[in-house]
Protein backbone atom coordinates (compact mmCIF):
# COMPACT_ATOMS: atom_id res chain seq x y z
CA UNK A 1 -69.54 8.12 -3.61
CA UNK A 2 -66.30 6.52 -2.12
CA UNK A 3 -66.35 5.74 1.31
CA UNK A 4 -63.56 5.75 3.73
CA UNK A 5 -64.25 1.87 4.13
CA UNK A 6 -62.86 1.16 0.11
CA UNK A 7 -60.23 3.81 0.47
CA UNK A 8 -58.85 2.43 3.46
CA UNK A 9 -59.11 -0.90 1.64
CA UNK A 10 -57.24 0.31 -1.67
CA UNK A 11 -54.39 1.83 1.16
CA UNK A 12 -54.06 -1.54 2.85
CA UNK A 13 -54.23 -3.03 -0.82
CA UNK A 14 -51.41 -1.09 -2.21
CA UNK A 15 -49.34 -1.02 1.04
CA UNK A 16 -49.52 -4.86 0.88
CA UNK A 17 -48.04 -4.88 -2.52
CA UNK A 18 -45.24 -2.91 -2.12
CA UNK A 19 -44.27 -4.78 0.68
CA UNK A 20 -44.58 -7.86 -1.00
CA UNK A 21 -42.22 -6.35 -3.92
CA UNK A 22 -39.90 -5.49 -1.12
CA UNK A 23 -40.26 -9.31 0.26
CA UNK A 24 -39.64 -10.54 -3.31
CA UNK A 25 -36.41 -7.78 -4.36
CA UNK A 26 -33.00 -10.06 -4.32
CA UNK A 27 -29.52 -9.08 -3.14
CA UNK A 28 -26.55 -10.40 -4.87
CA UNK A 29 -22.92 -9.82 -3.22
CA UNK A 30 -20.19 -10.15 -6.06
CA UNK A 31 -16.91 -9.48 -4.64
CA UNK A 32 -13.58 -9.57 -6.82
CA UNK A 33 -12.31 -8.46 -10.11
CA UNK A 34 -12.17 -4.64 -10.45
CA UNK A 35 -11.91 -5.68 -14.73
CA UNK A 36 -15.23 -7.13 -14.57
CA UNK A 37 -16.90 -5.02 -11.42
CA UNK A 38 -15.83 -1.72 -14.09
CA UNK A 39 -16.77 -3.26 -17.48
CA UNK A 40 -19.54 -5.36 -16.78
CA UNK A 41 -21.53 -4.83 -13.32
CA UNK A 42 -21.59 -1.37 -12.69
CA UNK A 43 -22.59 -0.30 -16.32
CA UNK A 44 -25.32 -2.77 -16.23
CA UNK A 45 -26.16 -3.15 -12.91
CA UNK A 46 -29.86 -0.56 -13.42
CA UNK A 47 -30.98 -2.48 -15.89
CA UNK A 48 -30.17 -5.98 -14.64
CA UNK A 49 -32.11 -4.47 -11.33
CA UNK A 50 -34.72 -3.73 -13.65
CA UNK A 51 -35.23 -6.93 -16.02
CA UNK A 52 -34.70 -9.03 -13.25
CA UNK A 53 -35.53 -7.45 -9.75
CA UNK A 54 -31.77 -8.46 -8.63
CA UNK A 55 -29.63 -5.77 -6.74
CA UNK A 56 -26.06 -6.56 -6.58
CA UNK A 57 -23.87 -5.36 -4.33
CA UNK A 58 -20.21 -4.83 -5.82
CA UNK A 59 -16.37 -5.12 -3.54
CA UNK A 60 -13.65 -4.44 -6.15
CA UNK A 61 -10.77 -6.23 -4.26
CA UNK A 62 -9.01 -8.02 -7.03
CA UNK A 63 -9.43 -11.33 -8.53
CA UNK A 64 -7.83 -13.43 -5.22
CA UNK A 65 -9.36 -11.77 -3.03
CA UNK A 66 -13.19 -12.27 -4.17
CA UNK A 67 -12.41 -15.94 -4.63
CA UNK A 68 -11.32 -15.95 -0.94
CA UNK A 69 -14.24 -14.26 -0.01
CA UNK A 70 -16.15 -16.47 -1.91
CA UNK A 71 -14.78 -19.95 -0.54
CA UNK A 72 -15.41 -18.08 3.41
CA UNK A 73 -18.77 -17.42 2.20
CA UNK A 74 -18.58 -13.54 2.47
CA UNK A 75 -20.72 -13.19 -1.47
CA UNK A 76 -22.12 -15.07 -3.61
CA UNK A 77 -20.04 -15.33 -6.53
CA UNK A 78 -16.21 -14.12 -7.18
CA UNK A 79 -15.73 -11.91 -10.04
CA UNK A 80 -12.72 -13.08 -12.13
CA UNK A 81 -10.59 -11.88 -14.92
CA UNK A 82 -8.43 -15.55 -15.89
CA UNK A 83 -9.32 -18.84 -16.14
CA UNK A 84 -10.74 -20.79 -12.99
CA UNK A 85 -7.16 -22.65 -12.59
CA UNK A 86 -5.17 -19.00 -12.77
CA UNK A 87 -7.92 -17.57 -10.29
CA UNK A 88 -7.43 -19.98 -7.49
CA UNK A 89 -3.68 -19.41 -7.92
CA UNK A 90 -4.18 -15.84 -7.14
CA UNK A 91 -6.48 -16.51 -4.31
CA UNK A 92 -3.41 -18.11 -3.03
CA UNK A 93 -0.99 -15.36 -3.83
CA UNK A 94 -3.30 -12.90 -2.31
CA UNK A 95 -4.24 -14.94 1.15
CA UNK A 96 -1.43 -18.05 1.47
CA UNK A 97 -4.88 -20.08 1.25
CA UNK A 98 -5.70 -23.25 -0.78
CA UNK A 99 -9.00 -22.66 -2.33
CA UNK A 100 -12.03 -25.75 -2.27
CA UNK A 101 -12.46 -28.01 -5.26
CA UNK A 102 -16.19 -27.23 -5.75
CA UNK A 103 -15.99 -23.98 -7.80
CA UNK A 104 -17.02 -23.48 -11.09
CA UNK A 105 -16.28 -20.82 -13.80
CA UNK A 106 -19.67 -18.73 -15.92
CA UNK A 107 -17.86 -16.99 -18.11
CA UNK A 108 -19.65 -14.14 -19.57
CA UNK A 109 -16.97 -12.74 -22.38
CA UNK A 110 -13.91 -12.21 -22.93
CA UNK A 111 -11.17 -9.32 -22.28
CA UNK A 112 -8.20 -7.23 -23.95
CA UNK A 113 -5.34 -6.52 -22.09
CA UNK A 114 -3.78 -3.20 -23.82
CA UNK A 115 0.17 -2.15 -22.70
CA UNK A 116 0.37 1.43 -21.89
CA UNK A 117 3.04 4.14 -21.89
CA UNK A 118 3.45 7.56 -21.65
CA UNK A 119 2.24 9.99 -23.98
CA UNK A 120 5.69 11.34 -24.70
CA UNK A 121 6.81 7.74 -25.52
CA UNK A 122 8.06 7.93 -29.47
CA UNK A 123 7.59 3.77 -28.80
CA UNK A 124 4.36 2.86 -30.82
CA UNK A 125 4.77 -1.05 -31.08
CA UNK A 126 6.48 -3.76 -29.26
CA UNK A 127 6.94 -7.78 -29.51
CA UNK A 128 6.16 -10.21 -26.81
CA UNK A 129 9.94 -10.87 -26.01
CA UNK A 130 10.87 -7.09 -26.28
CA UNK A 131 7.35 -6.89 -23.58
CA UNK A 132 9.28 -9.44 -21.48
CA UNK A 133 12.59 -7.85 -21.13
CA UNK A 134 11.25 -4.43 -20.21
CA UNK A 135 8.63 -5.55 -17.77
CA UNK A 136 11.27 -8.58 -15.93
CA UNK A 137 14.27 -6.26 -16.37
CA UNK A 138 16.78 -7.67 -18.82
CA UNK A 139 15.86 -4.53 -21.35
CA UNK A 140 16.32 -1.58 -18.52
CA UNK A 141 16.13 1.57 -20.96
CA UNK A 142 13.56 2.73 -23.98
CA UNK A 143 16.59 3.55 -26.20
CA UNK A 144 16.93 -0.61 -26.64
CA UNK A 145 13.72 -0.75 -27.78
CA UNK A 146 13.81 2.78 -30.35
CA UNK A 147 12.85 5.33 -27.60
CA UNK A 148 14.63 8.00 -25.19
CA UNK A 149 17.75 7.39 -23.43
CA UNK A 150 15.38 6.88 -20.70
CA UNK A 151 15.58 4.17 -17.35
CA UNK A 152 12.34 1.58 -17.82
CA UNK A 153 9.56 2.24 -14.89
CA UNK A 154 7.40 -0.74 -15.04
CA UNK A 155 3.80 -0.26 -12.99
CA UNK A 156 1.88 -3.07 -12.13
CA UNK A 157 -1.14 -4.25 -10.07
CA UNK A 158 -0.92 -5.99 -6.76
CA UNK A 159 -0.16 -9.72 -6.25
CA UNK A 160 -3.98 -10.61 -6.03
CA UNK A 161 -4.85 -8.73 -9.54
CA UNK A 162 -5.47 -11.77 -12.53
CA UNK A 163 -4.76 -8.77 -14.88
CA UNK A 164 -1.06 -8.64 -13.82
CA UNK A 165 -1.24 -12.76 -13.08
CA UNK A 166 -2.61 -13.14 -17.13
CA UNK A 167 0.23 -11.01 -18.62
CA UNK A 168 3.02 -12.04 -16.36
CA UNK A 169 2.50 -15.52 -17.17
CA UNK A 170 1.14 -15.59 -21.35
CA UNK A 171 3.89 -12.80 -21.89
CA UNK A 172 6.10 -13.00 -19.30
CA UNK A 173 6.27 -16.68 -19.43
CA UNK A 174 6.32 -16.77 -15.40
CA UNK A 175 9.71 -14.69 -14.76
CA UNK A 176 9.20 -12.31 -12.00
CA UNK A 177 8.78 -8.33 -12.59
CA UNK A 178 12.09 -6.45 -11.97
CA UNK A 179 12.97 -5.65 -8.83
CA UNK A 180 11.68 -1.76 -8.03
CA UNK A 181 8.36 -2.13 -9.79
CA UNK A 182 5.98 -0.04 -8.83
CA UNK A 183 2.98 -2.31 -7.29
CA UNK A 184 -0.49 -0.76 -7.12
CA UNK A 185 -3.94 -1.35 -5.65
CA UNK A 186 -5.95 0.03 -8.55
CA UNK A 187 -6.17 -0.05 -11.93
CA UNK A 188 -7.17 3.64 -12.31
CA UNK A 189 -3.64 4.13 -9.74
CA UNK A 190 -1.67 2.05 -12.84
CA UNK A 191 -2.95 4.36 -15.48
CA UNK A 192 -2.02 7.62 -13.52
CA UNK A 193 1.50 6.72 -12.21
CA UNK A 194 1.82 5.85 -16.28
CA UNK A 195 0.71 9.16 -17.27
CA UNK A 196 3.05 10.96 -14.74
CA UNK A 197 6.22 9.18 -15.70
CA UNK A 198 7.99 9.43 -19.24
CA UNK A 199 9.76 6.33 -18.36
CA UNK A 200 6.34 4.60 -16.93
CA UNK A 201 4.77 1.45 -18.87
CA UNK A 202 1.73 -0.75 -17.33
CA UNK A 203 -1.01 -3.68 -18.65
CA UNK A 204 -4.33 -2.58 -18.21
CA UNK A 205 -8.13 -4.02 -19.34
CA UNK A 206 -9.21 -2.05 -22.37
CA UNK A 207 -12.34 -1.95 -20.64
CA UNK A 208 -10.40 0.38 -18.13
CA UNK A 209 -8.88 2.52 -20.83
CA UNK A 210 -12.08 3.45 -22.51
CA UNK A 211 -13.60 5.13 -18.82
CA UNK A 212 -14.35 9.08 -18.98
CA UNK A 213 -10.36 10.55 -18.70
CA UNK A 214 -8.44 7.40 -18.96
CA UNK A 215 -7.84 7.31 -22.88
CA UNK A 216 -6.28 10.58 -22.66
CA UNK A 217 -4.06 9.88 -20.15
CA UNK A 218 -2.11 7.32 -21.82
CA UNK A 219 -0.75 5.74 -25.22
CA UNK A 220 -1.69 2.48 -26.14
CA UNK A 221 1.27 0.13 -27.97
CA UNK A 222 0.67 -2.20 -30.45
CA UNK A 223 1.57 -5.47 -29.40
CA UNK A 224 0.35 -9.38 -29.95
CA UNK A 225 -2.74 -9.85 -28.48
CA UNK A 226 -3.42 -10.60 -24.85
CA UNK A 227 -6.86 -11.96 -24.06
CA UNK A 228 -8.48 -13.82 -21.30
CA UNK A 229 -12.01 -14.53 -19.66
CA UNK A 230 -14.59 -12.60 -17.63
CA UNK A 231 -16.43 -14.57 -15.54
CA UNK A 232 -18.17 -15.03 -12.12
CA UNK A 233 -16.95 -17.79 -10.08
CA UNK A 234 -19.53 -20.00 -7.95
CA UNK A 235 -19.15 -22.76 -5.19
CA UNK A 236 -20.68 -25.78 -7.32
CA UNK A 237 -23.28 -24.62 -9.36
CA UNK A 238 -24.85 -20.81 -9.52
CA UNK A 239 -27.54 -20.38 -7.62
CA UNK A 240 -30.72 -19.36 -9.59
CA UNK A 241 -29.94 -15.50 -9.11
CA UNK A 242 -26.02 -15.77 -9.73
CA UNK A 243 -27.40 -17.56 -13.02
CA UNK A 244 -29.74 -14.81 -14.09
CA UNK A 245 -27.10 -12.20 -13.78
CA UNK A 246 -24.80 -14.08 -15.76
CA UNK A 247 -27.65 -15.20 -18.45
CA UNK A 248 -28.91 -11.49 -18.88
CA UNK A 249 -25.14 -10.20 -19.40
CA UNK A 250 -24.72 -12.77 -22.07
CA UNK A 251 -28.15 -12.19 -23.45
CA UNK A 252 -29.93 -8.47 -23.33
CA UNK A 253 -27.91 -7.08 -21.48
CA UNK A 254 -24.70 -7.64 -23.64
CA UNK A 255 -25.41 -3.99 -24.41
CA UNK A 256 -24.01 -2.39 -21.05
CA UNK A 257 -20.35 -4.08 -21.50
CA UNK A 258 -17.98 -1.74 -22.24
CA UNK A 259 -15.74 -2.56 -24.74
């Protein structure tokens, strides 16, 4: 017969467990890169919680922004989309700041950047100096390029975004983006003001693309191929859980980036 003596026992028993599991559980704050918050955390993020016990707690503010937030000591690691150097150049684009020399790039994997236009756009493929004129201004209308007798509208990402920072500088080749362009806070905001406007053309993650309602929204225009890094970004060295979450993403859990 069970008493009340071993069932109160087992209760104390079980209640002491799951309070040590909830002594044990580990918050992560990653703060940055929408690209990699999108394509990498929030697909993954159950079953890192799961293989690891880690929770992670996710701020999409762009690039310059999480490495700000990072160096004040707001998260734990800064999710970036461009190398280290590029990163700390948009921290100070976004904030005036100078970042610390103590941080240190885990990249996880690497990135597409696609060029988008509008659906109705007859424009299929375009070269990297034919990219340049129509996103800096010296090629103002599609029909110089084989499309409508149509005024360029060039959407872009804010100053703090490294998507925007990567293509205006390995396609671009630094110039600035003509005068008028329409500057916006979100990725998913790029892809919709380039769906609404014949004349409309953006840069935008693949990763991005590929969501639920985004593909369909847009047409994507052969060009050379613009890459760069994923990565989180940590003051000196990761600390044991920043390195776990970037060890499972590279390891088992490769299989929750979208592509």
């Amino acid at each position: 017969m069970v008493t009340k003596a071993i069932l109160t026992g087992c209760a104390l028993v079980a209640g002491m467990t799951v309070f040590s599991g909830m002594a044990t559980a580990e918050t992560v704050r990653l703060h940055g890169s929408t690209t990699v918050q999108k394509r990498i955390m929030e697909p993954g993020k159950d079953a890192l919680k799961k293989a690891t016990g880690i929770d992670i707690v996710l701020v999409g503010n762009g690039t310059g922004n999480g490495v700000e937030d990072l160096v004040a000591g707001k998260c734990d690691a800064a999710m970036a989309s461009e190398e280290l150097a590029d990163a700390v150049a948009s921290m100070k684009d976004a904030s005036g700041k100078a970042a610390t020399g103590d941080l240190k790039p885990n990249v996880i994997t690497d990135d597409i950047i696609k060029v988008i236009v509008n659906p109705a756009n007859p424009v299929s493929k375009l070269t990297k100096e034919q990219l340049k004129g129509l996103h800096n201004g010296t090629i103002d209308n599609w029909s110089k390029v084989g499309g409508p007798d149509l005024s360029v509208i060039v959407v872009t990402s804010h100053l703090g975004s490294a998507t925007r920072k990567v293509f205006q500088k390995s396609v671009m080749e630094g110039t600035p983006y003509v005068a008028g362009a329409l500057e916006v806070e979100t990725t998913r905001k790029e892809i919709d003001n380039v769906s609404q406007f014949p004349e409309g053309i953006g840069a935008v993650s693949m990763g991005f693309i590929n969501l639920p309602g985004n593909k369909e929204k847009v047409k994507i225009v052969d060009t050379p191929v613009i890459s760069r890094p994923l990565m989180l970004i940590t003051k000196g060295d990761p600390s044991p859980a920043v390195k776990k979450i970037v060890d499972f993403f590279k390891g088992e859990g490769k299989k929750y980036i979208k592509d």
